[in-house]
Every structure is written in structure tokens, then in C-alpha cells.
PDB file of N, CA and C in Angstrom:
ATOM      1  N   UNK A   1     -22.819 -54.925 -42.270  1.00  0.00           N
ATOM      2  CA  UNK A   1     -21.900 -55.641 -41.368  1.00  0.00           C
ATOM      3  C   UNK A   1     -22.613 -55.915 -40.042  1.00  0.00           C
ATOM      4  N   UNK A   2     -22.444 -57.005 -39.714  1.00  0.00           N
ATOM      5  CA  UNK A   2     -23.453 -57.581 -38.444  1.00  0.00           C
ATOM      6  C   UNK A   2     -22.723 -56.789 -37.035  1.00  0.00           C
ATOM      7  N   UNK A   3     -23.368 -56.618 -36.163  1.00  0.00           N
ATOM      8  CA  UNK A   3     -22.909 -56.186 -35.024  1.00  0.00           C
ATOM      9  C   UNK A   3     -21.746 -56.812 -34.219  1.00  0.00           C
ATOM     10  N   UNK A   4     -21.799 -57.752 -34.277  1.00  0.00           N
ATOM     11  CA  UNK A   4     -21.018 -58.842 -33.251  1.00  0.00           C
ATOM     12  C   UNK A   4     -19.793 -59.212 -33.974  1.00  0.00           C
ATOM     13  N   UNK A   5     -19.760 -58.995 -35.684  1.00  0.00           N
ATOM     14  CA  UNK A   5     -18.602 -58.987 -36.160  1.00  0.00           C
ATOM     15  C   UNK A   5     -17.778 -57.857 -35.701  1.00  0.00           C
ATOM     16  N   UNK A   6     -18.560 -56.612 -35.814  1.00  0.00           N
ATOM     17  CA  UNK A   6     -18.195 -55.326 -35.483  1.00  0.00           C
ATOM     18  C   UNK A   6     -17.272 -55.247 -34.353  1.00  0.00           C
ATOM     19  N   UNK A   7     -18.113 -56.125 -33.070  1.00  0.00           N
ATOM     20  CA  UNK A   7     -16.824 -56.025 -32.027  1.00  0.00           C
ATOM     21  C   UNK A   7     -16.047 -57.156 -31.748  1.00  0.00           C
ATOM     22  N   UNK A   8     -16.115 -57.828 -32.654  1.00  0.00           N
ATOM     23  CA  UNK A   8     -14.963 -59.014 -32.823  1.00  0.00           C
ATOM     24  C   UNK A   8     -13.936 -58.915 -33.434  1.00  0.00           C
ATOM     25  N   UNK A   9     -13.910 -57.720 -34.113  1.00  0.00           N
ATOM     26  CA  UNK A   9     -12.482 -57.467 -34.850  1.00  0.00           C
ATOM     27  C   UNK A   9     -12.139 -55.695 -33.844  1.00  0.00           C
ATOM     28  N   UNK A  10     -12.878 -55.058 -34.033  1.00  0.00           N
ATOM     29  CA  UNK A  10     -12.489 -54.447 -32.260  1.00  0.00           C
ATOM     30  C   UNK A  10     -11.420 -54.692 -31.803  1.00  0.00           C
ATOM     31  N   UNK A  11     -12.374 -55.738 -30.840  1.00  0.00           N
ATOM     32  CA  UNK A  11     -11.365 -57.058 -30.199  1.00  0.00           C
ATOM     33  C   UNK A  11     -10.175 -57.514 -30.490  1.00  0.00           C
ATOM     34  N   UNK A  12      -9.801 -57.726 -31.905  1.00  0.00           N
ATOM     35  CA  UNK A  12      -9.168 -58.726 -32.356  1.00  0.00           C
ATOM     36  C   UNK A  12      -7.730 -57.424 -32.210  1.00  0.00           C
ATOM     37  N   UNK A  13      -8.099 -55.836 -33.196  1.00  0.00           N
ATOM     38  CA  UNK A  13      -7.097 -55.050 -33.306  1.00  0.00           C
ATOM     39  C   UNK A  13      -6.974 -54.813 -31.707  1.00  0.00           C
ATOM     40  N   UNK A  14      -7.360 -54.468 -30.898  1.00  0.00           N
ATOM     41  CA  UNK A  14      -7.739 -53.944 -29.384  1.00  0.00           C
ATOM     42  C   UNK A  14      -6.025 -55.324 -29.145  1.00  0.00           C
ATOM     43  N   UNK A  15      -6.318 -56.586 -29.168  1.00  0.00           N
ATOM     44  CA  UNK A  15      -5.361 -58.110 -28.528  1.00  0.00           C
ATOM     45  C   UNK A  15      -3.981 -57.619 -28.988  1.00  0.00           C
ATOM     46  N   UNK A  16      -3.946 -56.949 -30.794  1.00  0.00           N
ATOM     47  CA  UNK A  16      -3.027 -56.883 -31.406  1.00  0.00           C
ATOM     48  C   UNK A  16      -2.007 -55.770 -31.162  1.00  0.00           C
ATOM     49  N   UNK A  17      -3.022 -55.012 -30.547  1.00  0.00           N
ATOM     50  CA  UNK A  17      -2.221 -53.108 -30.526  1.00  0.00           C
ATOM     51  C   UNK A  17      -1.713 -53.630 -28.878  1.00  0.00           C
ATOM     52  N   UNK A  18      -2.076 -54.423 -28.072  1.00  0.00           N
ATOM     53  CA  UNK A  18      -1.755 -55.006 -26.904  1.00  0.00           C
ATOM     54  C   UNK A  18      -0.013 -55.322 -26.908  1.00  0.00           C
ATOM     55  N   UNK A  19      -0.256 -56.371 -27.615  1.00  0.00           N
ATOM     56  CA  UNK A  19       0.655 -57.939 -27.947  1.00  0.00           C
ATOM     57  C   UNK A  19       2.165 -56.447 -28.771  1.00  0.00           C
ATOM     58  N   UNK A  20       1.878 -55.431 -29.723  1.00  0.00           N
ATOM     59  CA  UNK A  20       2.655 -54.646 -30.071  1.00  0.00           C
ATOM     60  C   UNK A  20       3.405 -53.948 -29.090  1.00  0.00           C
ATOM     61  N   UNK A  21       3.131 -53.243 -28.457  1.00  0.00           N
ATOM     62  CA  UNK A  21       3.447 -52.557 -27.361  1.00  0.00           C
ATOM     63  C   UNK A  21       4.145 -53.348 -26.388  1.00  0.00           C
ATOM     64  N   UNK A  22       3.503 -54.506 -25.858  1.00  0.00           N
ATOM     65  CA  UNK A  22       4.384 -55.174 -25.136  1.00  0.00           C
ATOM     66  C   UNK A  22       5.379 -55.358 -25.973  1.00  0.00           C
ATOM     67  N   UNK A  23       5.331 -55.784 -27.187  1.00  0.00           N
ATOM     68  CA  UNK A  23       6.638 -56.249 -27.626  1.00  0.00           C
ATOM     69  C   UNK A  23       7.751 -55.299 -28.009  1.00  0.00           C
ATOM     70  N   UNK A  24       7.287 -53.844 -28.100  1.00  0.00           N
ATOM     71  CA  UNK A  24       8.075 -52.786 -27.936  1.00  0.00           C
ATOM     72  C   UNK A  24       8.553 -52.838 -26.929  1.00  0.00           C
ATOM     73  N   UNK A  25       8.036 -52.996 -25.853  1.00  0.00           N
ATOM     74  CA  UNK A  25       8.874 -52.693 -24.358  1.00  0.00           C
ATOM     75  C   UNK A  25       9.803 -54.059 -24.169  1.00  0.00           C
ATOM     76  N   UNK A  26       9.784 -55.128 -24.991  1.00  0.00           N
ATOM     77  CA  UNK A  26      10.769 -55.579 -24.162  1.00  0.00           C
ATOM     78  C   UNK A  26      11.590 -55.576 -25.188  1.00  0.00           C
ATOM     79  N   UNK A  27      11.550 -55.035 -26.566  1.00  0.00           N
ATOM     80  CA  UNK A  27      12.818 -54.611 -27.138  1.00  0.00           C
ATOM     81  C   UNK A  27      13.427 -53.134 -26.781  1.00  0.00           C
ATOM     82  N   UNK A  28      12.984 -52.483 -26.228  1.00  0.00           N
ATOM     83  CA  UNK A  28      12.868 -51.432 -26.014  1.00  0.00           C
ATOM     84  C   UNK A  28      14.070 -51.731 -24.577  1.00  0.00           C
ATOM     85  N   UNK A  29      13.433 -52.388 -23.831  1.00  0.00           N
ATOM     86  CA  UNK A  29      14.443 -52.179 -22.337  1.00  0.00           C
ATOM     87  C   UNK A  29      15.984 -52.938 -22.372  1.00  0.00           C
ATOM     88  N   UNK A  30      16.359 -53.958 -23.656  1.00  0.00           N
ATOM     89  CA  UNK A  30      17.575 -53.654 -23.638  1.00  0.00           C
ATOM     90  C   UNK A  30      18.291 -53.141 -24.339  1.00  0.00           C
ATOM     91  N   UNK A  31      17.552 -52.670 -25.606  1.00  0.00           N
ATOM     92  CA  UNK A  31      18.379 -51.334 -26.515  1.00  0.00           C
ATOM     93  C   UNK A  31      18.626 -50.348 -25.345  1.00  0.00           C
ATOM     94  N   UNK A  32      17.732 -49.884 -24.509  1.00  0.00           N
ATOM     95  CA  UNK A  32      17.803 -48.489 -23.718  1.00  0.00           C
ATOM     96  C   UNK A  32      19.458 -48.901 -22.645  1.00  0.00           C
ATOM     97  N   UNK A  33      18.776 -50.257 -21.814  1.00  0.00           N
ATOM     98  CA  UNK A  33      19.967 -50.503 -21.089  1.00  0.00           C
ATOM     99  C   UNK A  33      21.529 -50.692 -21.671  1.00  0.00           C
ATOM    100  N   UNK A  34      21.589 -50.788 -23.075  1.00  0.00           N
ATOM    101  CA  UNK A  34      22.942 -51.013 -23.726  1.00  0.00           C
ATOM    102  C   UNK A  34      23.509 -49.448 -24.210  1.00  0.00           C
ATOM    103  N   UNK A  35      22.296 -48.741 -24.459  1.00  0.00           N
ATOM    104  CA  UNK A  35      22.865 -47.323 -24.852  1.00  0.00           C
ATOM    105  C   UNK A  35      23.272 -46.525 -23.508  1.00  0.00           C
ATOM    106  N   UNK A  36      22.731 -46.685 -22.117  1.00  0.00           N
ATOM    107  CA  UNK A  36      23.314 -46.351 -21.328  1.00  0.00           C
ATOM    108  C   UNK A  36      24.631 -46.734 -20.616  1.00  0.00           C
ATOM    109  N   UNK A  37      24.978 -48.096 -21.017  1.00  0.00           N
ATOM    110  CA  UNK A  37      26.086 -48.731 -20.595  1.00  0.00           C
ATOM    111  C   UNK A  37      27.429 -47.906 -22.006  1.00  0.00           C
ATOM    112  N   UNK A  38      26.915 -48.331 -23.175  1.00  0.00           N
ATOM    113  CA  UNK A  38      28.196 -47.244 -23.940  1.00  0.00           C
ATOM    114  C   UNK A  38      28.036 -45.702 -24.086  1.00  0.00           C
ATOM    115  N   UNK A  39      27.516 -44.971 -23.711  1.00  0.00           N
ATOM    116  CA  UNK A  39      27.746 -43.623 -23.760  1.00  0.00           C
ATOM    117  C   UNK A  39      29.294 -43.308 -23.306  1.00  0.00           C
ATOM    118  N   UNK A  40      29.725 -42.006 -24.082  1.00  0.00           N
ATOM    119  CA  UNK A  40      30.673 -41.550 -24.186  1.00  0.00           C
ATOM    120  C   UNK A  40      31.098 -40.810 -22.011  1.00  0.00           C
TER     121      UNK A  40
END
């Protein structure tokens, strides 16, 4: 496996594990804000 492929997919999971996380947090901040609004 050539080197430069090596850190081009790196890269590529590195953009993806990014792009995840953000997209956790912004599902994340209004599940959180709706479970605090109905609590008992």
C-alpha cells in the first residue's frame, strides 16, 4: 500500500469521525432540551 494512500484515507476517516460527532451534537441538543422541558 503506497504511502500517500495511507494518509488519504486517514484523512478521509479523520473528515468522517468529524462530520459524526458534529452530527451527534446537533441531534443531541434538542433531544436533551425536550427531555428537560418534560420531566416529571
Amino acid at each position: 500500500m503506497p504511502y500517500v494512500q495511507l494518509i488519504s484515507e486517514e484523512r478521509y476517516v479523520i473528515y468522517h469521525l468529524k462530520l459524526f460527532k458534529l452530527s451527534l451534537r446537533e441531534i443531541a441538543r434538542p433531544l436533551g432540551s425536550a427531555s428537560h422541558h418534560h420531566q416529571p
